[in-house]
PDB file of N, CA and C in Angstrom:
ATOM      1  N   UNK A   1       0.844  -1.169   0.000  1.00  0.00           N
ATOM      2  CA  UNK A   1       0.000   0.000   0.000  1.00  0.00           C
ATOM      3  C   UNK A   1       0.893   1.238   0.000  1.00  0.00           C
ATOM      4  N   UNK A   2       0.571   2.130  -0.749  1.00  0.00           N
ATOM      5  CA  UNK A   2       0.934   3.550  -0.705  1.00  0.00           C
ATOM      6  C   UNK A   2       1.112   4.204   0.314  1.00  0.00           C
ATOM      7  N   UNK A   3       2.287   5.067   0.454  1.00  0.00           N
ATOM      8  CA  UNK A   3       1.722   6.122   1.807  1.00  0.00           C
ATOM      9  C   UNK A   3       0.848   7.049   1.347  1.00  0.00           C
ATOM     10  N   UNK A   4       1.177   7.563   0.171  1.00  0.00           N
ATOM     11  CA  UNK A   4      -0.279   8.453  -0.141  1.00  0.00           C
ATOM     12  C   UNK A   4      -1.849   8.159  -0.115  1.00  0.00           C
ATOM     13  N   UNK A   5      -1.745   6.795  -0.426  1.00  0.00           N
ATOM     14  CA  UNK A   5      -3.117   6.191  -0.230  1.00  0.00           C
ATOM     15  C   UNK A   5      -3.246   5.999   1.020  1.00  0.00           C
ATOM     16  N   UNK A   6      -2.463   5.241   2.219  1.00  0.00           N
ATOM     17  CA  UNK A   6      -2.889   5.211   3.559  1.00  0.00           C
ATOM     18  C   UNK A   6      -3.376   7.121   3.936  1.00  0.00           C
ATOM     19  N   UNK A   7      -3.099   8.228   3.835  1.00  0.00           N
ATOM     20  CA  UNK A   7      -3.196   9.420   4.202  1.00  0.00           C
ATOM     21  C   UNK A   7      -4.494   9.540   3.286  1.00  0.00           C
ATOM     22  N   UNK A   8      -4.976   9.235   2.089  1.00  0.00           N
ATOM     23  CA  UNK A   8      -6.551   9.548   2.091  1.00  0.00           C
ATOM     24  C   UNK A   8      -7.457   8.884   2.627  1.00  0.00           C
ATOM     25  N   UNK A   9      -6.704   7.956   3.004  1.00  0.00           N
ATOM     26  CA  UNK A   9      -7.923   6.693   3.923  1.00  0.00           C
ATOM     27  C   UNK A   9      -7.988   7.520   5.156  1.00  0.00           C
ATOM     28  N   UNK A  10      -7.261   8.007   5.550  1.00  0.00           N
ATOM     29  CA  UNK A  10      -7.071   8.689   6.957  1.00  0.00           C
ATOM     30  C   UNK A  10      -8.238   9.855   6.436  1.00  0.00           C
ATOM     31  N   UNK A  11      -8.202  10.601   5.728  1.00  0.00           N
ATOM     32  CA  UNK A  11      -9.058  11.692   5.385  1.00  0.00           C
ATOM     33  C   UNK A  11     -10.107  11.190   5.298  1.00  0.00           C
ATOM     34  N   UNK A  12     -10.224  10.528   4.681  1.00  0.00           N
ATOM     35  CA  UNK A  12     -12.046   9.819   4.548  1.00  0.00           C
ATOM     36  C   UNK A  12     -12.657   9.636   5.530  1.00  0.00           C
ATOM     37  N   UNK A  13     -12.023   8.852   6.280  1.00  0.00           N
ATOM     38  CA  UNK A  13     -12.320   8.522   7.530  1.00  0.00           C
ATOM     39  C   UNK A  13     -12.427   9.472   8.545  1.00  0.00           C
ATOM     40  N   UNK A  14     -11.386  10.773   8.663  1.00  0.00           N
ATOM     41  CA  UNK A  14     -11.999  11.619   9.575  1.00  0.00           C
ATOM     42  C   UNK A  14     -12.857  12.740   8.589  1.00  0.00           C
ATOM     43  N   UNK A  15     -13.334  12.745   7.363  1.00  0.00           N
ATOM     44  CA  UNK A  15     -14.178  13.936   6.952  1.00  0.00           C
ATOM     45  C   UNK A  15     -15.699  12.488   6.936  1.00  0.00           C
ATOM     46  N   UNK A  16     -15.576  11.439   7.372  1.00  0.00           N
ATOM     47  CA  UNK A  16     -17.080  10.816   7.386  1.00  0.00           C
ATOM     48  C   UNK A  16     -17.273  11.080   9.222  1.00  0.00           C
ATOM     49  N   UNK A  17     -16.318  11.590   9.665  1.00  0.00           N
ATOM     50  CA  UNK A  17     -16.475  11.479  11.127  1.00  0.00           C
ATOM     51  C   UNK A  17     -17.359  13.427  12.096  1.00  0.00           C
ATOM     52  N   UNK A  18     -16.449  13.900  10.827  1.00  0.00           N
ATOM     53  CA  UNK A  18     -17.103  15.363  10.861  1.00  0.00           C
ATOM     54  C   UNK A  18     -18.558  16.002  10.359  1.00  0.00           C
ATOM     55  N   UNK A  19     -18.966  14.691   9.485  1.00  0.00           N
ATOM     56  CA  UNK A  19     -19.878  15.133   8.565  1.00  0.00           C
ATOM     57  C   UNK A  19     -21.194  14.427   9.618  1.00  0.00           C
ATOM     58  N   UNK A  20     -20.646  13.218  10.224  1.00  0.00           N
ATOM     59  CA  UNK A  20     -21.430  12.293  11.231  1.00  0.00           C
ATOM     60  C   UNK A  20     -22.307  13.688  12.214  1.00  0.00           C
ATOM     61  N   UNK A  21     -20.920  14.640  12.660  1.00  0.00           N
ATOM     62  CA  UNK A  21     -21.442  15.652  13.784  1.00  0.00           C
ATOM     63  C   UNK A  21     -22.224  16.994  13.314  1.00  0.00           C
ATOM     64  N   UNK A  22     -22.493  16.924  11.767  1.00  0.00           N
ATOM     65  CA  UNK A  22     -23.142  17.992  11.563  1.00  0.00           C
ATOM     66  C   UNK A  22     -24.329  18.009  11.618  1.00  0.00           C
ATOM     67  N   UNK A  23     -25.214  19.136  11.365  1.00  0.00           N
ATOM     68  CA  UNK A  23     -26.505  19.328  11.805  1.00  0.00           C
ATOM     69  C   UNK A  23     -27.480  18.826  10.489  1.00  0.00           C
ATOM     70  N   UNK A  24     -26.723  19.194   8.907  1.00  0.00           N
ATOM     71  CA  UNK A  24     -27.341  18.489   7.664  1.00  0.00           C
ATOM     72  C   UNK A  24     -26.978  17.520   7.505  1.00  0.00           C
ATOM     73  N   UNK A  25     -26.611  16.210   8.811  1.00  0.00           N
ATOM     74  CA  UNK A  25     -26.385  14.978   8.959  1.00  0.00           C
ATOM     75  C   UNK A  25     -27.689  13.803   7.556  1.00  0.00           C
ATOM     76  N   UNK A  26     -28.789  14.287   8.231  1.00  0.00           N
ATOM     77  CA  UNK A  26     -29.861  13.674   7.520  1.00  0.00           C
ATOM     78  C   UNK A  26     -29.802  13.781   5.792  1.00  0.00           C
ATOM     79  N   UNK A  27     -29.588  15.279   5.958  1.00  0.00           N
ATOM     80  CA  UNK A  27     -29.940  15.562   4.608  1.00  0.00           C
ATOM     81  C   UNK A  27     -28.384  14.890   3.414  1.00  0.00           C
ATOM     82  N   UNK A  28     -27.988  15.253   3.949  1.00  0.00           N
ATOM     83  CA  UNK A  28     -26.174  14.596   3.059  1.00  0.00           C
ATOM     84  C   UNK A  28     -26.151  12.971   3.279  1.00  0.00           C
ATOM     85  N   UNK A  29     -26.977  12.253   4.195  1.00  0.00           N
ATOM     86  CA  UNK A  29     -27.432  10.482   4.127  1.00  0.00           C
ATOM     87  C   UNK A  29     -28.360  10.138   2.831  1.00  0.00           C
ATOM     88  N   UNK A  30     -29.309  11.238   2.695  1.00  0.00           N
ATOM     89  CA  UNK A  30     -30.369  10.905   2.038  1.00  0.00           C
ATOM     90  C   UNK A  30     -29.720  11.187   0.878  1.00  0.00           C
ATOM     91  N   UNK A  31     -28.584  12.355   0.073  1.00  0.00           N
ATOM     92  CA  UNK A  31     -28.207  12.391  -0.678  1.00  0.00           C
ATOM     93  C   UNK A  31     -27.241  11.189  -1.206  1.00  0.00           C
ATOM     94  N   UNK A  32     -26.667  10.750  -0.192  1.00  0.00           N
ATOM     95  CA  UNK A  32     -25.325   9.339  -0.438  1.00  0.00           C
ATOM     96  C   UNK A  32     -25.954   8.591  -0.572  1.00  0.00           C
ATOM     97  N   UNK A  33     -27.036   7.792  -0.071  1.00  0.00           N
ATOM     98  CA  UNK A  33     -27.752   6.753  -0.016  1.00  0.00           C
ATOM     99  C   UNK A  33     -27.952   6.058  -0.948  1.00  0.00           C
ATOM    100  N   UNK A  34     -28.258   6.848  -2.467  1.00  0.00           N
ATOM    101  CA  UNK A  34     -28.473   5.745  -3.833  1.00  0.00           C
ATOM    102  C   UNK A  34     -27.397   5.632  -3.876  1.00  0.00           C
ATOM    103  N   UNK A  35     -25.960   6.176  -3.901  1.00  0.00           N
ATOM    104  CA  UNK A  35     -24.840   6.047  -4.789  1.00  0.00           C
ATOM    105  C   UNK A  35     -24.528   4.632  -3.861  1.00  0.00           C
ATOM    106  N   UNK A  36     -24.384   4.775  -2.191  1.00  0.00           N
ATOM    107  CA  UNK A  36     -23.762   3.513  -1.753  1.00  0.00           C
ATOM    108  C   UNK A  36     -24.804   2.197  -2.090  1.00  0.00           C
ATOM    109  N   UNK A  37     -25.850   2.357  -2.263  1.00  0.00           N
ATOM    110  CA  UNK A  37     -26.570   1.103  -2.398  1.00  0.00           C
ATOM    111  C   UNK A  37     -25.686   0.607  -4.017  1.00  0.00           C
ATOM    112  N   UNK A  38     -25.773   1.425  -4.912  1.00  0.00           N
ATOM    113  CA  UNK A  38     -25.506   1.539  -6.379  1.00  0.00           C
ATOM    114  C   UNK A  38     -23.699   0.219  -6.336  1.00  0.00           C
ATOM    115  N   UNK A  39     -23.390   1.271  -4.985  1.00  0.00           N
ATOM    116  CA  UNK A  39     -21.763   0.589  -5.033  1.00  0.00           C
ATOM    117  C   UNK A  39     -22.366  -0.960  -4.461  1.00  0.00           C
ATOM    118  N   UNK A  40     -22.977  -1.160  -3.710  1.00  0.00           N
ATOM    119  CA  UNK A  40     -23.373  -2.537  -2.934  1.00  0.00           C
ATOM    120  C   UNK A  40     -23.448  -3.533  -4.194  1.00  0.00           C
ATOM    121  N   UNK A  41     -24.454  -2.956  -5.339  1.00  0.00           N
ATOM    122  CA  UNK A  41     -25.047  -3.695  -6.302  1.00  0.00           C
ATOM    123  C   UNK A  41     -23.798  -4.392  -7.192  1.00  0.00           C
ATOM    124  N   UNK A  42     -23.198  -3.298  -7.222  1.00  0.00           N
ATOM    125  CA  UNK A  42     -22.087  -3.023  -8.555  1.00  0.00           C
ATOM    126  C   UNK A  42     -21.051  -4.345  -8.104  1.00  0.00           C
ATOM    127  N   UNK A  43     -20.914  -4.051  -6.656  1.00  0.00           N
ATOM    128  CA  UNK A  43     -19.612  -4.942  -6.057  1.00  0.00           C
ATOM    129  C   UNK A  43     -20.295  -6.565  -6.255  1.00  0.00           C
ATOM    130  N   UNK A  44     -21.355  -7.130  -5.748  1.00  0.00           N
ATOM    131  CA  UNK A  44     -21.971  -8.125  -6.236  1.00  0.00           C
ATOM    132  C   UNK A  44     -22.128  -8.539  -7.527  1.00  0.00           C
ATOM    133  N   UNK A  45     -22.764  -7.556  -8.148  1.00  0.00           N
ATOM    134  CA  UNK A  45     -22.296  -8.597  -9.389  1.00  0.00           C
ATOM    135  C   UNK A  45     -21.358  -8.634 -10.252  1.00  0.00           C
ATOM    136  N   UNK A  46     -20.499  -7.611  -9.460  1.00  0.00           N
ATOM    137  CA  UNK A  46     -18.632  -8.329 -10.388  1.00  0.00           C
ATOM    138  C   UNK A  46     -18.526  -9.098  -9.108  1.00  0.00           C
ATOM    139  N   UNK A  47     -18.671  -9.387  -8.566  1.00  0.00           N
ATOM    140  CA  UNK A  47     -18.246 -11.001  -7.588  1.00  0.00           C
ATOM    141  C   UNK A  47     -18.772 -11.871  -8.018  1.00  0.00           C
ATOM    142  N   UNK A  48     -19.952 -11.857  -8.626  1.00  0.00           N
ATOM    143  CA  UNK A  48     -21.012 -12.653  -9.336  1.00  0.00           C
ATOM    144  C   UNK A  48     -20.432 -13.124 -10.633  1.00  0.00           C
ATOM    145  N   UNK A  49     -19.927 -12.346 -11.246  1.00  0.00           N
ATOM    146  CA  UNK A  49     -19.279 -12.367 -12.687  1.00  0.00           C
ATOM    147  C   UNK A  49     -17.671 -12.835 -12.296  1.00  0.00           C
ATOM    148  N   UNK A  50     -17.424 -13.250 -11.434  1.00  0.00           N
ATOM    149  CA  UNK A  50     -15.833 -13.471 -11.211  1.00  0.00           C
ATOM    150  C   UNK A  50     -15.737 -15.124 -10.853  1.00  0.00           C
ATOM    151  N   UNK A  51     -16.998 -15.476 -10.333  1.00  0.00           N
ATOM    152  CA  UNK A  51     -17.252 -16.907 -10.114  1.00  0.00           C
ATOM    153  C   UNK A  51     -17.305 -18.000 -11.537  1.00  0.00           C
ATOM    154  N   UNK A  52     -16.405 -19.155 -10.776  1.00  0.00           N
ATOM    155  CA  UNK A  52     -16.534 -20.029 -12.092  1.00  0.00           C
ATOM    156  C   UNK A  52     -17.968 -21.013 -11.546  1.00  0.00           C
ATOM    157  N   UNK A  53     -18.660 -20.503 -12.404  1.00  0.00           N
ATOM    158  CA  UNK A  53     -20.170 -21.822 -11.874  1.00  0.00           C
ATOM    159  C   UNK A  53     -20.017 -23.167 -13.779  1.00  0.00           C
ATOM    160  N   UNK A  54     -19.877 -23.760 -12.815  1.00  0.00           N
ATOM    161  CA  UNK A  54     -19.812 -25.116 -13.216  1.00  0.00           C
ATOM    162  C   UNK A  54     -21.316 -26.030 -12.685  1.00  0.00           C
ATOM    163  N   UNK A  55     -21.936 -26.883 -13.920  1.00  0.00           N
ATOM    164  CA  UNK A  55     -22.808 -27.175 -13.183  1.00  0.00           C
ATOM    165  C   UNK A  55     -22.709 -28.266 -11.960  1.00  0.00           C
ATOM    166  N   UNK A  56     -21.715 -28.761 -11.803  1.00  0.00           N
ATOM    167  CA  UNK A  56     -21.725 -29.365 -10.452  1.00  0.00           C
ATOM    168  C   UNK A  56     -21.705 -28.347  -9.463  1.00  0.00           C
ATOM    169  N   UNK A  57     -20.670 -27.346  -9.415  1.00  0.00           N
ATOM    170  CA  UNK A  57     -20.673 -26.282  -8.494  1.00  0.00           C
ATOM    171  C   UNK A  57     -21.990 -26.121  -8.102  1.00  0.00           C
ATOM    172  N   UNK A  58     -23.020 -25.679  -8.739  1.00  0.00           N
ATOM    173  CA  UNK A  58     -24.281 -24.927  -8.785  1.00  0.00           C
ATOM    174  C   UNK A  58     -24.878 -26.465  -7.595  1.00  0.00           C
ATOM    175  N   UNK A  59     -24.502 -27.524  -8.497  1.00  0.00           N
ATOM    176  CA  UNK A  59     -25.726 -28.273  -7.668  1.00  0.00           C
ATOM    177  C   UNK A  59     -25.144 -29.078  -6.287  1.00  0.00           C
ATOM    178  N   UNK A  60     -23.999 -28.903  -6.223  1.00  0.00           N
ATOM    179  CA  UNK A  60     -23.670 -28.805  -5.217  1.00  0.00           C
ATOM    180  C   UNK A  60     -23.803 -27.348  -3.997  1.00  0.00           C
ATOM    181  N   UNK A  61     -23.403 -26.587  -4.442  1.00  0.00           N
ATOM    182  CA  UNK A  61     -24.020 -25.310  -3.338  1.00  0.00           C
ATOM    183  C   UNK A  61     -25.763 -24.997  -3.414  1.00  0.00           C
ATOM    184  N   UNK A  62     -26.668 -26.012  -4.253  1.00  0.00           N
ATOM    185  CA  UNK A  62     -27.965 -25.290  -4.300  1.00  0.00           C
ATOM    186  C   UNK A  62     -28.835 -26.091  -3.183  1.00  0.00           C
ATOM    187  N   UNK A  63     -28.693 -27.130  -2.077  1.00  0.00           N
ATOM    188  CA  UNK A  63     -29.208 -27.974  -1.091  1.00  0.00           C
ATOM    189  C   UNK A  63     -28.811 -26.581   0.130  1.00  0.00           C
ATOM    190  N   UNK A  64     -26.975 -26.869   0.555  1.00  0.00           N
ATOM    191  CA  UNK A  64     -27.133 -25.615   1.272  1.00  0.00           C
ATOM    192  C   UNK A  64     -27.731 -24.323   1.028  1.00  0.00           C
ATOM    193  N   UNK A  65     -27.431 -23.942   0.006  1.00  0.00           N
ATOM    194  CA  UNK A  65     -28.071 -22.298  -0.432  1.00  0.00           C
ATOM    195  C   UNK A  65     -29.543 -22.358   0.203  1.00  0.00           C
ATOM    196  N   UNK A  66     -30.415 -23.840  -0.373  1.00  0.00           N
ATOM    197  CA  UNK A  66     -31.871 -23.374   0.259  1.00  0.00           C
ATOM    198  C   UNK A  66     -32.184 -23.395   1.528  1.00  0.00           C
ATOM    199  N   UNK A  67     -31.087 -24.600   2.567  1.00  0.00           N
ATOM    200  CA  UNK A  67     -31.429 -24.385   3.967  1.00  0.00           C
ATOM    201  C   UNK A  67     -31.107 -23.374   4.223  1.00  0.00           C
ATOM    202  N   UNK A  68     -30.037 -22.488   3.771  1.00  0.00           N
ATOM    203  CA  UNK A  68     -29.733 -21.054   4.419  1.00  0.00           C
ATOM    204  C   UNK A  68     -31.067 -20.120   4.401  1.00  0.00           C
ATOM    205  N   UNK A  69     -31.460 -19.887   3.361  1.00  0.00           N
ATOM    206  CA  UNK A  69     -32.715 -19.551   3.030  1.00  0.00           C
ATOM    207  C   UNK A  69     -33.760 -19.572   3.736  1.00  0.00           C
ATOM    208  N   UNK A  70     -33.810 -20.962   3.543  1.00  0.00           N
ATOM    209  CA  UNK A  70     -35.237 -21.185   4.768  1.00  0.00           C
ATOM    210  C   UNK A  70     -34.939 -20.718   6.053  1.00  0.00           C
ATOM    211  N   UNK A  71     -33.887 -20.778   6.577  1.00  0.00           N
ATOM    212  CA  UNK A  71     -33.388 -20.604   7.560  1.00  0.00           C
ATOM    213  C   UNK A  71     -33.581 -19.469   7.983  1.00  0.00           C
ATOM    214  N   UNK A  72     -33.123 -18.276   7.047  1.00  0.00           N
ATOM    215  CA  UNK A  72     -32.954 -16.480   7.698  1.00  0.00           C
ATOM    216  C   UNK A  72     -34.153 -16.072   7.100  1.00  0.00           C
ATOM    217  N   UNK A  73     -35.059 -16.907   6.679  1.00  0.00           N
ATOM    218  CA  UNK A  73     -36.694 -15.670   6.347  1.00  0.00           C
ATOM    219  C   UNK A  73     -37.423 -15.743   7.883  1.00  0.00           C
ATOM    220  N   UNK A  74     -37.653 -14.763   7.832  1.00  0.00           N
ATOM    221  CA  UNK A  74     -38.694 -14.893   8.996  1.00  0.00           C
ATOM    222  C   UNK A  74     -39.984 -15.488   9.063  1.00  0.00           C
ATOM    223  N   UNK A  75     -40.493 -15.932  10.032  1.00  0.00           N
ATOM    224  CA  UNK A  75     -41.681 -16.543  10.137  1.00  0.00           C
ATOM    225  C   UNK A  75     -43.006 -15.874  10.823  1.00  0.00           C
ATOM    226  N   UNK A  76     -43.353 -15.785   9.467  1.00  0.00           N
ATOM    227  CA  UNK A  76     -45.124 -14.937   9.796  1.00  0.00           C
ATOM    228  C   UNK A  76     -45.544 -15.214  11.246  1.00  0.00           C
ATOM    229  N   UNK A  77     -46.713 -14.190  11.841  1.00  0.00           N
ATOM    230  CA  UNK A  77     -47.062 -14.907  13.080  1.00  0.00           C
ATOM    231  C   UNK A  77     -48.172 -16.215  13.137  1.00  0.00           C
ATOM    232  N   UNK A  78     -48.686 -15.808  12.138  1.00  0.00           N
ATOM    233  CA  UNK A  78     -49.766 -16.655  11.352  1.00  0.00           C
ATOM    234  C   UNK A  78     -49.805 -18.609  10.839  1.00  0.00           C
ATOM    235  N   UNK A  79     -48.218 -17.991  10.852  1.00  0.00           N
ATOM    236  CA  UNK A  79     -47.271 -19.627  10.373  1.00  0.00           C
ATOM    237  C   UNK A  79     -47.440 -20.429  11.533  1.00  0.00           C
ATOM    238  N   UNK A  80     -47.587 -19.788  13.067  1.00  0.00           N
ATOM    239  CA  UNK A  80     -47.296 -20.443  14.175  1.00  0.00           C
ATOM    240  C   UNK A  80     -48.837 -21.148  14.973  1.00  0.00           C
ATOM    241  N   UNK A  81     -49.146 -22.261  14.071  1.00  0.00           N
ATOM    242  CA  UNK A  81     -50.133 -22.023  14.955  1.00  0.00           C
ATOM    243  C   UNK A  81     -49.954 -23.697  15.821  1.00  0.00           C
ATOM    244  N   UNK A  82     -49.907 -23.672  17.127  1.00  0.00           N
ATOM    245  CA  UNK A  82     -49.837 -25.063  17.617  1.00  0.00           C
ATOM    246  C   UNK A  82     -48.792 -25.142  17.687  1.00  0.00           C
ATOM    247  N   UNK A  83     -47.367 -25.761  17.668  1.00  0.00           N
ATOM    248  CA  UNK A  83     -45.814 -26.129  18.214  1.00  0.00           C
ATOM    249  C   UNK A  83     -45.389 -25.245  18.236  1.00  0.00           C
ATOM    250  N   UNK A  84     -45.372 -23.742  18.128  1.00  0.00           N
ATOM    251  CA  UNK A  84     -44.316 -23.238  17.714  1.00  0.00           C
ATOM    252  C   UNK A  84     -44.824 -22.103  18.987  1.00  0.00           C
ATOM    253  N   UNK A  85     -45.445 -22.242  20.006  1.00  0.00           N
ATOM    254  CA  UNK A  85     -45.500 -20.853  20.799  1.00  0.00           C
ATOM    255  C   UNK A  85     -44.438 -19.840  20.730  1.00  0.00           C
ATOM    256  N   UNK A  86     -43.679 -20.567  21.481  1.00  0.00           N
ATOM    257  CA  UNK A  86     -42.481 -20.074  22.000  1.00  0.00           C
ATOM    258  C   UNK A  86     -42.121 -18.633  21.099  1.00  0.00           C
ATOM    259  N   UNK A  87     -41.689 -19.427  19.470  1.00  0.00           N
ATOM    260  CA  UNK A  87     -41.386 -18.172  18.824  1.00  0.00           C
ATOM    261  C   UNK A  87     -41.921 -17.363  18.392  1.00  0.00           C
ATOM    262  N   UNK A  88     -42.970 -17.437  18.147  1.00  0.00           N
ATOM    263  CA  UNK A  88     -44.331 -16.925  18.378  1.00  0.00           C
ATOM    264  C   UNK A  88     -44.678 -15.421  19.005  1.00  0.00           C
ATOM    265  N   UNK A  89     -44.435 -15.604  20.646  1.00  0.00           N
ATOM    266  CA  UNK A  89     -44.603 -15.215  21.625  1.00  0.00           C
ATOM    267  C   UNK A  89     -43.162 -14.408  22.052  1.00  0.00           C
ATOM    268  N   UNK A  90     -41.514 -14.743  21.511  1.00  0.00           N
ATOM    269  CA  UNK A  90     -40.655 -14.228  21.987  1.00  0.00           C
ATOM    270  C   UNK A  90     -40.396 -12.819  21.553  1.00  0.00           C
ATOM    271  N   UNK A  91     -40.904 -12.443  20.811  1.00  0.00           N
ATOM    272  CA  UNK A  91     -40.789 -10.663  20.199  1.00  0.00           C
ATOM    273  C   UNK A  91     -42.024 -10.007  21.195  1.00  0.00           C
ATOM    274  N   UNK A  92     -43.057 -10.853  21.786  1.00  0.00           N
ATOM    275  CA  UNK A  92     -43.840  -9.556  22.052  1.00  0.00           C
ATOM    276  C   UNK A  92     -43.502  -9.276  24.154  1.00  0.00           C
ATOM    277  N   UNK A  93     -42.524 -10.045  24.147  1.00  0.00           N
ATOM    278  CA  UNK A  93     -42.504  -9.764  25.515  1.00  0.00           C
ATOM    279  C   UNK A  93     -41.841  -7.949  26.023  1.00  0.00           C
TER     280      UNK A  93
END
């Protein structure tokens, strides 16, 4: 790494720290907000595009991929009716 580049990282970092304490805090979020989502998108699918998918690859990661899945959606309250009190019931305490 650069020393010039370590010294704008340093800047970035303290002009996101100054901008944190200002009063048009809101308004300069709402302005950044598409561009960083834009960068979120952008970075995914060149990670997406950098992957070698082979169809074994695919069908090998697509069993885990769906338990993950099932796993982190949340569950309606509606879903719970009969075994499932517990989780049910643990958000409204």
């Amino acid at each position: 790494m650069c020393a010039g580049r370590r010294w704008q990282e340093i800047a970035v970092f303290f002009a996101g720290v100054s901008i944190s304490a200002v009063e048009y805090k809101v308004q300069i979020e709402s302005f950044v907000e598409p561009i960083k989502q834009f960068g979120v998108v952008l970075f995914f699918f060149i990670l997406g595009m950098t992957l070698p998918l082979q169809p074994e690859t695919i069908l090998a990661a697509l069993i885990p991929g769906v338990i993950v899945a099932v796993l982190t959606v949340p569950w309606p309250s509606h879903a719970c009716a009969g075994g499932c009190v517990f989780l049910c019931t643990r958000g409204r305490e």
